[in-house]
Protein backbone atom coordinates (compact mmCIF):
# COMPACT_ATOMS: atom_id res chain seq x y z
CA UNK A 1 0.00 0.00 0.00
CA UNK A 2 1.30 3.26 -1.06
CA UNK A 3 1.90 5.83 2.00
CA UNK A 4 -0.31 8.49 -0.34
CA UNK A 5 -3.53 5.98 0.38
CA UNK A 6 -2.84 5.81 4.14
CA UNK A 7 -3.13 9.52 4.42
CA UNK A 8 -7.15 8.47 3.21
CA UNK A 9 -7.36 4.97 4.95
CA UNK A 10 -6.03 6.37 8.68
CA UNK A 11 -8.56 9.02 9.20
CA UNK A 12 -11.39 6.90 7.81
CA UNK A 13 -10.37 4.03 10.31
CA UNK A 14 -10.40 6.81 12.94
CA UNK A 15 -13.28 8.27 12.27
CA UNK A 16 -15.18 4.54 12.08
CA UNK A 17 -13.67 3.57 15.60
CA UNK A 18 -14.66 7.44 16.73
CA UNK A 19 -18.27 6.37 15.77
CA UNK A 20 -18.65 3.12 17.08
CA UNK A 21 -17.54 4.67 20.37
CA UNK A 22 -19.83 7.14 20.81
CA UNK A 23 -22.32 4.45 19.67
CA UNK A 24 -21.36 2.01 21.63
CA UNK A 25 -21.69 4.83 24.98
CA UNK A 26 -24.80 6.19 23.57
CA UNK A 27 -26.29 2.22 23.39
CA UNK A 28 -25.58 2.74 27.25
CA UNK A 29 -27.56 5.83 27.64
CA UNK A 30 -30.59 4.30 25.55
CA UNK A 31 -30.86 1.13 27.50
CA UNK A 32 -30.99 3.04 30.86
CA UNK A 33 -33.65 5.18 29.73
CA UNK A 34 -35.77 2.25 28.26
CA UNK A 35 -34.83 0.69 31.50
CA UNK A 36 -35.96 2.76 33.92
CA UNK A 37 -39.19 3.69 31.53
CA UNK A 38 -39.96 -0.22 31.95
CA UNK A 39 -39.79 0.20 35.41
CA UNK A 40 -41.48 3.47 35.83
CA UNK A 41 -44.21 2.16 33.36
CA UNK A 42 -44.61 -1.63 35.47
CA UNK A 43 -44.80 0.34 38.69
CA UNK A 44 -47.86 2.22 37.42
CA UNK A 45 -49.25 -0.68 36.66
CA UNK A 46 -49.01 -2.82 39.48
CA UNK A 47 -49.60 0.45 41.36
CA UNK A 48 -52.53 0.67 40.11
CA UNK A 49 -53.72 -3.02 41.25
CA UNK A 50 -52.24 -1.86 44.78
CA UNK A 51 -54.06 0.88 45.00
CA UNK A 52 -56.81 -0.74 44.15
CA UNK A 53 -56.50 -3.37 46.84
CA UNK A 54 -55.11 -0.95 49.38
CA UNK A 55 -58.86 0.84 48.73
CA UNK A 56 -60.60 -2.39 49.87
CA UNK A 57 -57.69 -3.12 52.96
CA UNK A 58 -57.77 0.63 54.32
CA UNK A 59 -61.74 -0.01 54.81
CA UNK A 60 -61.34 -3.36 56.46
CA UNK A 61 -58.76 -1.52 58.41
CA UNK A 62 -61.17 1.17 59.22
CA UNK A 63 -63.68 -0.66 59.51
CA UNK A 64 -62.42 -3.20 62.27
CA UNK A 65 -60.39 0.02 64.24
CA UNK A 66 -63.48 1.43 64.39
CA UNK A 67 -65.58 -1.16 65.43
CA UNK A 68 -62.61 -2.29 67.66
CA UNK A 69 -63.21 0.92 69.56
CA UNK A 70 -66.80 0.30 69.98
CA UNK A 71 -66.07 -3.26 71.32
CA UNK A 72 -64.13 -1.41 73.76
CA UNK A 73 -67.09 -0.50 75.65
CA UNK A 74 -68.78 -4.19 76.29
CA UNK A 75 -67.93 -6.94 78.01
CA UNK A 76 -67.18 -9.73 75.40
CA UNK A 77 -69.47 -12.48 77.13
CA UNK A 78 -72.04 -10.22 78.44
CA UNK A 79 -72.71 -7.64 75.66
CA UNK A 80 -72.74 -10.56 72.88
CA UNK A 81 -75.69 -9.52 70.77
CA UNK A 82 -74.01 -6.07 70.50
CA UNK A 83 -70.91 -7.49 69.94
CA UNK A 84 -72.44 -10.14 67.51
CA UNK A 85 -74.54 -6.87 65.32
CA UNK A 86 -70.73 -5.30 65.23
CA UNK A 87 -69.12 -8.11 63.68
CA UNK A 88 -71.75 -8.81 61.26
CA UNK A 89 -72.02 -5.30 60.08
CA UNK A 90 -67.90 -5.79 59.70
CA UNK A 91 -68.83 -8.65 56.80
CA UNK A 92 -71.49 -7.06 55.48
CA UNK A 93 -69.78 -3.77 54.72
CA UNK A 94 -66.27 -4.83 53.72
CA UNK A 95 -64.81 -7.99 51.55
CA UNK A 96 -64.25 -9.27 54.99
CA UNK A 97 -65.19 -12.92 54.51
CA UNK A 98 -65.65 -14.10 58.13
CA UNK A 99 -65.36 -11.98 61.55
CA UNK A 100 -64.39 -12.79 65.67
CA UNK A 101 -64.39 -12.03 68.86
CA UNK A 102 -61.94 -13.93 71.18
CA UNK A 103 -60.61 -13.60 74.55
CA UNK A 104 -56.16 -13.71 74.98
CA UNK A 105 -56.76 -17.80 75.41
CA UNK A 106 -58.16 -17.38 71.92
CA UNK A 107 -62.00 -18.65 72.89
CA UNK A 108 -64.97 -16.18 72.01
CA UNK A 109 -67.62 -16.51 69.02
CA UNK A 110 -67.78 -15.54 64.85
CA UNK A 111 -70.67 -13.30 63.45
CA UNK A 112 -73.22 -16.00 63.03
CA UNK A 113 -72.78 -16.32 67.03
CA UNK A 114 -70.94 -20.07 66.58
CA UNK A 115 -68.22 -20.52 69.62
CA UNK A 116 -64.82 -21.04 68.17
CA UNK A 117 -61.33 -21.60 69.56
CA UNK A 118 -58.01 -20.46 68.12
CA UNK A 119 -56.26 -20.60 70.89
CA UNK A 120 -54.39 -24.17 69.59
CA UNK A 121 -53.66 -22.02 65.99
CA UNK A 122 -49.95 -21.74 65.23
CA UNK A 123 -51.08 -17.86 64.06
CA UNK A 124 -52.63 -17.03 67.74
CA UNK A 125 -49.20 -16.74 69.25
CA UNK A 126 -48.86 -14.16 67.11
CA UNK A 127 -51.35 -12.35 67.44
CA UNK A 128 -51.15 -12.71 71.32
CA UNK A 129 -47.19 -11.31 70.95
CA UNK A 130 -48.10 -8.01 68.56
CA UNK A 131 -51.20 -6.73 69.04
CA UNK A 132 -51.76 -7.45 73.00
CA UNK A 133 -51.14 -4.00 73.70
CA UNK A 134 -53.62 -2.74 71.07
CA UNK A 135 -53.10 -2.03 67.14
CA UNK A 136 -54.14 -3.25 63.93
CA UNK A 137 -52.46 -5.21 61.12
CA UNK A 138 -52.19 -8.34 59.29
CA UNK A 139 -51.36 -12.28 60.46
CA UNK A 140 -51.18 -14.90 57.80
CA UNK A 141 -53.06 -17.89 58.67
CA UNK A 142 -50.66 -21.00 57.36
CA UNK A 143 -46.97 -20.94 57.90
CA UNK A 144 -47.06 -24.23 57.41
CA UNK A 145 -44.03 -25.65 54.52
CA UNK A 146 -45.30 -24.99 50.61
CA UNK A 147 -47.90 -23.31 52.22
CA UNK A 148 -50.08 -20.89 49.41
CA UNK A 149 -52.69 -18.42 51.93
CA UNK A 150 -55.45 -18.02 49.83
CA UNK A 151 -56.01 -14.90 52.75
CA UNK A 152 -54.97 -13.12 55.32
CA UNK A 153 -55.94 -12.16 59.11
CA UNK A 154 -57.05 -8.71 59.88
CA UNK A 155 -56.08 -8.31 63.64
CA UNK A 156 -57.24 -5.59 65.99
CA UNK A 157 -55.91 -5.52 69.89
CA UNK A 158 -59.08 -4.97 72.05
CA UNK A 159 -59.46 -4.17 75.57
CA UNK A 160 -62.65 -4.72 76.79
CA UNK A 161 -64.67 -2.33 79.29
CA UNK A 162 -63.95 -5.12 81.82
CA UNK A 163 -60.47 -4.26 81.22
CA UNK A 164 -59.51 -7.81 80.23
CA UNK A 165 -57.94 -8.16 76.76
CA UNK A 166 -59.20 -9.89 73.37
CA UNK A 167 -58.92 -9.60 69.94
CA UNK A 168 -60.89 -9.22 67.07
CA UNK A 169 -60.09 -11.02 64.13
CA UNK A 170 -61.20 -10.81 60.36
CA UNK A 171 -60.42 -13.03 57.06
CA UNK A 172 -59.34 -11.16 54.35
CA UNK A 173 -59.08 -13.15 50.46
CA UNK A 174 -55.84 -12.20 48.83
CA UNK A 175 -56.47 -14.71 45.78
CA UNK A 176 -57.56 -12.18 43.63
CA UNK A 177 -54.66 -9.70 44.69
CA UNK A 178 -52.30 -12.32 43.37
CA UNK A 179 -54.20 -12.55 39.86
CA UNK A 180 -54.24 -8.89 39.57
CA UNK A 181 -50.48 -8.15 40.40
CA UNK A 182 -48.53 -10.81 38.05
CA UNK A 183 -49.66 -10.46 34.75
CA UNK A 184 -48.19 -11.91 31.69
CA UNK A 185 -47.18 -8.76 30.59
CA UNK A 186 -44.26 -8.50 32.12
CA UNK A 187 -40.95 -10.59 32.56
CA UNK A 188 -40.45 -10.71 36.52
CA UNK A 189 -37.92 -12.44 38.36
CA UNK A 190 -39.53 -12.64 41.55
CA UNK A 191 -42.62 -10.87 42.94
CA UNK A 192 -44.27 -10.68 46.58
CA UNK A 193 -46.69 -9.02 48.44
CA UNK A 194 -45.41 -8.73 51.42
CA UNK A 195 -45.78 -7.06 54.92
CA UNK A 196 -43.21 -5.35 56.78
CA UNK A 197 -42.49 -8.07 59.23
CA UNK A 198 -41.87 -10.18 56.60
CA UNK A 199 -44.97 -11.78 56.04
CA UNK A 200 -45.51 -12.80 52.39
CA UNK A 201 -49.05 -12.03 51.33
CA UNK A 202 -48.95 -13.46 47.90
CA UNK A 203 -46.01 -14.34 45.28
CA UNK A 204 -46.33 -15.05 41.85
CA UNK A 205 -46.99 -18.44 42.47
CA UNK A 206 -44.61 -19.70 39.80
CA UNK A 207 -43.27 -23.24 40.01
CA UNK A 208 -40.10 -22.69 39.92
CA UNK A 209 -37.35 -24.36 42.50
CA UNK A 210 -36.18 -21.10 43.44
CA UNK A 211 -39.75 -19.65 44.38
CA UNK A 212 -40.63 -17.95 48.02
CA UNK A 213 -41.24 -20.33 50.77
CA UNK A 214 -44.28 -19.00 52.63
CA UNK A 215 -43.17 -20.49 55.89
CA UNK A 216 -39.99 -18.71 55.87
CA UNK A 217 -39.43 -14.99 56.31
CA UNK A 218 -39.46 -12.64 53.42
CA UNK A 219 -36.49 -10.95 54.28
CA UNK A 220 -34.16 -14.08 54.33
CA UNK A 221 -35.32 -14.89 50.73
CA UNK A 222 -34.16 -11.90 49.59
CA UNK A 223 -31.63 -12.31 46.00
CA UNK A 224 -28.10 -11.45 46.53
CA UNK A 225 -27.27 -7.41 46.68
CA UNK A 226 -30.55 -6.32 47.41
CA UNK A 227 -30.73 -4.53 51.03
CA UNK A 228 -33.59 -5.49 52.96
CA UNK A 229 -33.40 -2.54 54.97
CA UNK A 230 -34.35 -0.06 51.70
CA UNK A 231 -37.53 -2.26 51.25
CA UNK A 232 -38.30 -1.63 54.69
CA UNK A 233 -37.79 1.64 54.81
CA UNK A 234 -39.95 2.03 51.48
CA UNK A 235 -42.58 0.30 52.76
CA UNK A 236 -42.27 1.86 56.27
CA UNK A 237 -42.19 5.39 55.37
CA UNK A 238 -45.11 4.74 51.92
CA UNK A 239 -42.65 5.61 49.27
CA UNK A 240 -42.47 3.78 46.14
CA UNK A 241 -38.78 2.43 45.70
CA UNK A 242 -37.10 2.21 42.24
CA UNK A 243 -33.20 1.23 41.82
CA UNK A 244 -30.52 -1.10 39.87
CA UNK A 245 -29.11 -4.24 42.00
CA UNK A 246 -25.00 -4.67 41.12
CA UNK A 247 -24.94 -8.16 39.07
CA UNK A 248 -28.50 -8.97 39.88
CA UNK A 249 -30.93 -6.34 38.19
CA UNK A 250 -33.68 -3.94 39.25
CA UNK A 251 -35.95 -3.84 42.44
CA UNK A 252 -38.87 -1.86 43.30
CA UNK A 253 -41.16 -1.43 46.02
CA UNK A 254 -44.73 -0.15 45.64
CA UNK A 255 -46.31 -0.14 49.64
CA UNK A 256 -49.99 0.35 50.88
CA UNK A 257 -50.84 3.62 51.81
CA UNK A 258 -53.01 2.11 54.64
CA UNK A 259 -51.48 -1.30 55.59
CA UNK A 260 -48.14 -2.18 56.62
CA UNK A 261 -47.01 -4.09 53.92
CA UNK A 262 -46.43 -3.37 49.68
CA UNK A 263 -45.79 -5.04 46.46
CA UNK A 264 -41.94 -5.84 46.10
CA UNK A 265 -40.57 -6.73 42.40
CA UNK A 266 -37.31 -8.38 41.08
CA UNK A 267 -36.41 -8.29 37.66
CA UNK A 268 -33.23 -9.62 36.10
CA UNK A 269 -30.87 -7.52 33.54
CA UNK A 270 -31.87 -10.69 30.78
CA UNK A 271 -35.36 -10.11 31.52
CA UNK A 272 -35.15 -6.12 31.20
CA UNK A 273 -33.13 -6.84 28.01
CA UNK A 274 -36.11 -8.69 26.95
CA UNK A 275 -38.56 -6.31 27.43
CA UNK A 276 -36.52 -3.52 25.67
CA UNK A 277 -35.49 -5.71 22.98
CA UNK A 278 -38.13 -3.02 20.47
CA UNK A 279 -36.33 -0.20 21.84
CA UNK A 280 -32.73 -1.03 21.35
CA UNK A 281 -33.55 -3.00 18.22
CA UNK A 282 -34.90 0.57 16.67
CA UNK A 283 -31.56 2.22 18.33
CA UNK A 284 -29.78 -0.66 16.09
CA UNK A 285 -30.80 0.41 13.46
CA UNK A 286 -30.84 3.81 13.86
CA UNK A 287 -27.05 3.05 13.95
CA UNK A 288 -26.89 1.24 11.17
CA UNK A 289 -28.36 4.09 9.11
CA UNK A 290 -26.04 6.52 10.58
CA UNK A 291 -23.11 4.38 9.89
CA UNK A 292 -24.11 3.09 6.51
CA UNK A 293 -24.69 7.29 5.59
CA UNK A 294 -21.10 7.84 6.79
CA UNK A 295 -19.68 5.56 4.62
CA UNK A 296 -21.72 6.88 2.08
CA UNK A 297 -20.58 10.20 2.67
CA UNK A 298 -16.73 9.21 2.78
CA UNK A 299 -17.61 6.90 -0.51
CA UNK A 300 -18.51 10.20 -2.06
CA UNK A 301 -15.62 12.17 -0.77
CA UNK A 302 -13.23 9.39 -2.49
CA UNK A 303 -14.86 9.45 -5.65
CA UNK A 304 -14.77 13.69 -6.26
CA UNK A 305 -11.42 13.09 -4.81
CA UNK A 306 -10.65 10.76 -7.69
CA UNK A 307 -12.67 12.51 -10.12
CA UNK A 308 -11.26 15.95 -9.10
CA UNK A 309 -7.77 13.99 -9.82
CA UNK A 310 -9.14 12.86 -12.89
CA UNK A 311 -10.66 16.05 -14.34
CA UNK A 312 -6.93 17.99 -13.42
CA UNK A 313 -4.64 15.46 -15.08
CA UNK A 314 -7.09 15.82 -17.88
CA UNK A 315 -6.47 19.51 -18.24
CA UNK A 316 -2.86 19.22 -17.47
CA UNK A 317 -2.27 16.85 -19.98
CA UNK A 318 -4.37 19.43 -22.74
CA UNK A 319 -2.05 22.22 -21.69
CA UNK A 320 0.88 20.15 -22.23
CA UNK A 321 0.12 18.86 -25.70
CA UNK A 322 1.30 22.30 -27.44
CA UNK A 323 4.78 21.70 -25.41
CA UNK A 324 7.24 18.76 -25.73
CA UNK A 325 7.19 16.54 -23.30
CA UNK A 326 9.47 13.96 -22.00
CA UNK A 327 9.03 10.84 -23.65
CA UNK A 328 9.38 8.15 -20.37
CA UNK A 329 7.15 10.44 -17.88
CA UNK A 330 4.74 12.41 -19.92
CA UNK A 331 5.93 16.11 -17.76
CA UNK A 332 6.92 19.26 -19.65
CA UNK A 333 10.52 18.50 -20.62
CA UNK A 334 12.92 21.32 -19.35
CA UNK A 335 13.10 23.59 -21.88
CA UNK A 336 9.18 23.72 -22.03
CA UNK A 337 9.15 24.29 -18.26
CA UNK A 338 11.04 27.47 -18.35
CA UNK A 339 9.04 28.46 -21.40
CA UNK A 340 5.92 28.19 -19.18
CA UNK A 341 7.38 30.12 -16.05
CA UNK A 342 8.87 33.21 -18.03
CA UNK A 343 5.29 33.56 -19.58
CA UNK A 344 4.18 33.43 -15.85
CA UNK A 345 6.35 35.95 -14.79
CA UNK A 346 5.99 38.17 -17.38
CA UNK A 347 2.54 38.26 -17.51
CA UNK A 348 1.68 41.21 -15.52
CA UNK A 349 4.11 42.80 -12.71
CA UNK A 350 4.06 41.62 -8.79
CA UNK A 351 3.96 37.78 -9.68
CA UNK A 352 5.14 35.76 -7.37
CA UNK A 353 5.98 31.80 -7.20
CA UNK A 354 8.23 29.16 -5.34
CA UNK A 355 10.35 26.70 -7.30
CA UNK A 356 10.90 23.10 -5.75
CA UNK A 357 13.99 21.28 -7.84
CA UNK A 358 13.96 17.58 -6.73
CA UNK A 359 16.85 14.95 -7.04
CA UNK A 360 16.32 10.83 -6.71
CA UNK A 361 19.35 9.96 -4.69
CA UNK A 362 21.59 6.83 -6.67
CA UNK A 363 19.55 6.67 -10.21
CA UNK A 364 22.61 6.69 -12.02
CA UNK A 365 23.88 3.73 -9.84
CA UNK A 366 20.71 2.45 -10.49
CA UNK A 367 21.38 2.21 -13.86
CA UNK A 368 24.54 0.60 -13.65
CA UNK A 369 23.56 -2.29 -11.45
CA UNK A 370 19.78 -2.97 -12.61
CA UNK A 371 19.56 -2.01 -16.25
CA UNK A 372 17.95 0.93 -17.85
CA UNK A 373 14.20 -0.33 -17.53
CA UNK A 374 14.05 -0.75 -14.36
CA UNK A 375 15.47 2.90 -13.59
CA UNK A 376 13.08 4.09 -15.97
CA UNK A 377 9.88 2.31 -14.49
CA UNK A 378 11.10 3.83 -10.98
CA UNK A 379 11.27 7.41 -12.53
CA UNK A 380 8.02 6.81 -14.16
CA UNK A 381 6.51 5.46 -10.88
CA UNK A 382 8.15 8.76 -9.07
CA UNK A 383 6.90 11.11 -12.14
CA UNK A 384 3.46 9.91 -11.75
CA UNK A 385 3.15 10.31 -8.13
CA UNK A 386 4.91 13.88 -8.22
CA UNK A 387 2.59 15.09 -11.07
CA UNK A 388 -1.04 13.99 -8.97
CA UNK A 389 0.27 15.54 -5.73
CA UNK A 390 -0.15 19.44 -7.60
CA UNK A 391 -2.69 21.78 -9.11
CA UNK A 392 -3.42 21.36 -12.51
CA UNK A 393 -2.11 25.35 -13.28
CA UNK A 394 1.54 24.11 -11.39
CA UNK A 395 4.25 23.70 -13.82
CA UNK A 396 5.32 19.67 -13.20
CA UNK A 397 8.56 18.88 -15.24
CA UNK A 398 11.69 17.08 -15.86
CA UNK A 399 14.55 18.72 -15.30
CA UNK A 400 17.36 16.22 -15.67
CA UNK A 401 17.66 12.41 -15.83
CA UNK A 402 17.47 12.47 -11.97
CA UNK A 403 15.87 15.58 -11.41
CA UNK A 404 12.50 17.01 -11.08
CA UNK A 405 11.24 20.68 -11.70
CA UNK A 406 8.06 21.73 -9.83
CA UNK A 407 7.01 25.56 -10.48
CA UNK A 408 3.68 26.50 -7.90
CA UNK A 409 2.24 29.92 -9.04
CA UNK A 410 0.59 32.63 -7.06
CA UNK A 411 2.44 32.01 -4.14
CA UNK A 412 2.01 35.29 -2.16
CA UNK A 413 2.13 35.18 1.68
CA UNK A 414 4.30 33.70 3.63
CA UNK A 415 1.42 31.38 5.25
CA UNK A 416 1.17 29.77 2.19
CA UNK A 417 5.04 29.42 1.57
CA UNK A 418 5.05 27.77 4.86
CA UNK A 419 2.16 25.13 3.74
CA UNK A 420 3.71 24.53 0.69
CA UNK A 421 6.95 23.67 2.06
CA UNK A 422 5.03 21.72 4.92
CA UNK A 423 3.33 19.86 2.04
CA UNK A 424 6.74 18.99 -0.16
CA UNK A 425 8.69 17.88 3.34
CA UNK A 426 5.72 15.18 3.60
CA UNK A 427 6.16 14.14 -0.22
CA UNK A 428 9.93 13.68 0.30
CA UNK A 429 9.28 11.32 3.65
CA UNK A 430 6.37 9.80 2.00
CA UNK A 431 8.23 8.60 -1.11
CA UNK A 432 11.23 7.23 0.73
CA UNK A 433 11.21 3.19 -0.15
CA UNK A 434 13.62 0.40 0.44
CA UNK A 435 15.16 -1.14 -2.84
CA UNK A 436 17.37 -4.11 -2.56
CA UNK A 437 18.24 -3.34 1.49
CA UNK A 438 19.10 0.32 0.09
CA UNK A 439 16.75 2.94 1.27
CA UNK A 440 16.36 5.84 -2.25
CA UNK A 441 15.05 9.34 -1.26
CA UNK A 442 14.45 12.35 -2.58
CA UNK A 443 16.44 15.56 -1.60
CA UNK A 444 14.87 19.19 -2.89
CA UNK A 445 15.63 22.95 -2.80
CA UNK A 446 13.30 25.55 -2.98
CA UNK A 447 13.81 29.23 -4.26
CA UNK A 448 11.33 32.04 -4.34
CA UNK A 449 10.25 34.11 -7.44
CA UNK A 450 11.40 36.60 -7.29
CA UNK A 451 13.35 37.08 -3.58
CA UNK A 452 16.07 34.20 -5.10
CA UNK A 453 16.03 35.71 -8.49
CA UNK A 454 15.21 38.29 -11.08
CA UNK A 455 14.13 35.94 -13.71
CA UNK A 456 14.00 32.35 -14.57
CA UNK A 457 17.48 30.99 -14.98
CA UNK A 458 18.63 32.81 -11.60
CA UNK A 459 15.53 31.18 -9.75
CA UNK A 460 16.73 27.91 -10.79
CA UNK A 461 20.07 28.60 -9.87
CA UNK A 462 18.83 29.52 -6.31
CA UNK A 463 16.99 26.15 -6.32
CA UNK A 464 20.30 24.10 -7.59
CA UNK A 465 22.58 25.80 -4.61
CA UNK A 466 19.68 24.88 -2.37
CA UNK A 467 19.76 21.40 -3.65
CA UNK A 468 23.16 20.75 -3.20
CA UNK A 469 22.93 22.13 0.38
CA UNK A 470 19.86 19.64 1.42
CA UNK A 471 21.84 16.82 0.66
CA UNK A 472 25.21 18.13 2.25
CA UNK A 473 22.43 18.35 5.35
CA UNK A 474 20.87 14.35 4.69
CA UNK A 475 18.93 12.05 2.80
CA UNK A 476 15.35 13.30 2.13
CA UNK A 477 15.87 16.87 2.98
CA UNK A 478 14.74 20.47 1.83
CA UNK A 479 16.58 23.36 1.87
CA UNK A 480 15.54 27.10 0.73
């Protein structure tokens, strides 16, 4: 590959790699936001369904602290038939399914005045440690192993007018909360409804190995990196909870306003990749337009690049066919060269131009060791690659056997006399190559029209001296 293409091929590559970078962190950006809009959009949802519920437990609540109070001024075995019209009116005006009255040994009567005893229960010593002192709340009925509560205890604390201390109790169904909370619609890892003791209410009832155990607390359930104590506090202080989990996923908490307890949710990062799959698939392609428009665009560069190149060689080689030319390169032979810069620099007065004279180092050599053709195809090569690098209204010729005249008009400040000279220092390094473990360059001198000279021939002079000088200095040099 010629060192001319890589100054087209390296910033292309660069530019590519620039873009698939900022892709690549933008892809980032994108599947956060669809992230946390699948999160913020499932916790509406299921918000919804808890809000819904937390309706019907905030007036069971209500409903059993206020009739709790009432209770408060019988006497649970005397004042039955009150007690009994309190309890109904409990079932009658809630979803409550059943209702109780019981002493702290767990004996007392339902709504429909049947005696009962709960006092053998596994759930009454609960009830008798957390609520003795008063308060309402919620007791699951089975803790039993693989247990699945199709509902849940309402508890209220009661102390009678007698001053002795009972409870009344209330079934709540939580079947239909389940059916309502885990739709299809969504890829969850794990899901529970769960109270702040860690109760759990009702899961997803999946049938999966790795499903919660009812009979063992929530909060030593919980998937690795997610703190129990945010839940808590979420739930605790009613505040819906949304955040990532390092290596795990996503959590969020969505608690009853009324109840102590909320909806807890665990998805995976393969499950939110899932559900965004539409998202980043239209980002993907979004990308792919953007990159295949890019190489478009470069596409199109290269080709008015090549056709510019075409168009100029073209009109360089019409202007040269009322000159002579040399024979092996096709470029303005010498004599025709300094033809074409006196009519330059007589033209009109204040003309200015710089002169580049160029020298391949060991041609003659060359010659000696490898033949005649062989120089002559490496001039030819050298010629070629000389005469694309300039303007088609530069003067390209050939001076000598080994030498090479390049003439670059309207050359004015010294800006461009600096580019110019920037630009013919990177021709000389990019045309140094290796030939039989011998490395051939290209020295040059450079002379101003007219600071070096007056006219033509004393330009060129200036150019020769400057010539000789570059290579006293080294191999691939220029010298003014």
């Amino acid at each position: 590959m010629k060192r001319s293409h890589l100054r087209w091929l390296i910033p292309i590559v660069l530019y590519f790699i620039a873009v698939a970078v900022i892709l690549s962190m933008y892809r980032g950006i994108i599947y956060k936001r669809a992230a946390s809009a699948k999160l913020t959009e499932m916790a509406l949802t299921i918000g919804e369904d808890v809000r819904d519920r937390d309706i019907v437990m905030s007036e069971a609540m209500s409903a059993m602290t206020m009739s709790g109070k009432a209770m408060s001024l019988y006497v649970m075995n005397y004042n039955d038939n009150q007690i009994q019209t309190l309890l109904k009116d409990i079932v009658d005006g809630t979803e409550l399914t059943n209702a109780l009255v019981c002493d702290d040994e767990g004996k007392g009567y339902d709504y429909l005045g049947k005696d009962i005893q709960i006092g053998s229960e596994e759930y009454f010593s609960i009830i008798n440690s957390e609520y003795s002192k008063g308060g309402t709340g919620m007791v699951l009925p089975d803790r039993s192993e693989n247990a699945r509560n199709t509902e849940c205890l309402i508890v209220s604390g009661i102390r009678f007018s007698n001053r002795e201390r009972g409870y009344l109790v209330a079934t709540l169904p939580i079947d239909t909360l389940a059916n309502q909370l885990f739709r299809e619609q969504y890829i969850m890892d794990k899901v529970a409804v769960v109270t702040i003791n860690g109760d759990i209410l009702a899961d997803g009832r999946g049938k999966r190995a790795d499903d919660f155990s009812e009979s063992t607390s929530f909060w030593e359930q919980l998937p690795p990196g997610i703190s129990k104590d945010t839940i808590k506090l979420s739930i605790s202080q009613k505040n819906i909870y949304m955040g990532p989990v390092q290596d795990y996923g996503y959590v969020f908490v969505i608690p009853f306003a009324s109840a102590g307890g909320g909806a807890v949710v665990f998805v995976r990062e393969s499950a939110m990749e899932a559900m965004t799959r539409e998202t980043m698939d239209y980002y993907g392609a979004e990308a792919f337009r953007l990159l295949l428009a890019s190489a478009c665009l470069i596409a199109f560069v290269l080709l008015s690049h090549f056709l510019s190149d075409l168009i100029e060689k073209r009109i360089r080689k019409k202007r040269y066919e009322t000159h002579d030319k040399d024979e092996l390169t096709g470029l303005l032979n010498r004599e025709s060269a300094m033809v074409e810069i006196k009519k330059y620099t007589e033209a009109e007065v204040g003309k200015r131009g710089i002169l580049f004279l160029l020298e391949l180092s060991d041609v003659k050599e060359t010659r000696e060791k490898k033949g005649d053709a062989f120089a002559d195809e490496k001039l030819k090569e050298f010629a070629s690659s000389l005469d694309g690098r300039f303007r088609s209204t530069d003067i390209v010729a050939r001076f000598e056997d080994d030498k090479f005249l390049v003439f670059l008009k309207d050359i004015y400040d010294q800006k461009d006399i600096r580019k110019q000279t920037d630009e013919m220092q990177l021709f000389l390094h990019d045309t140094r190559f290796i030939d039989a473990d011998k490395e051939i360059t290209v020295n040059a001198g450079a002379a101003i029209y007219p600071d070096n000279g007056r006219n033509v021939p004393d330009v060129v002079i200036s150019a020769k001296n400057a010539l000789d000088r570059s290579k006293v200095v080294g191999k691939g040099v220029l010298s003014f």
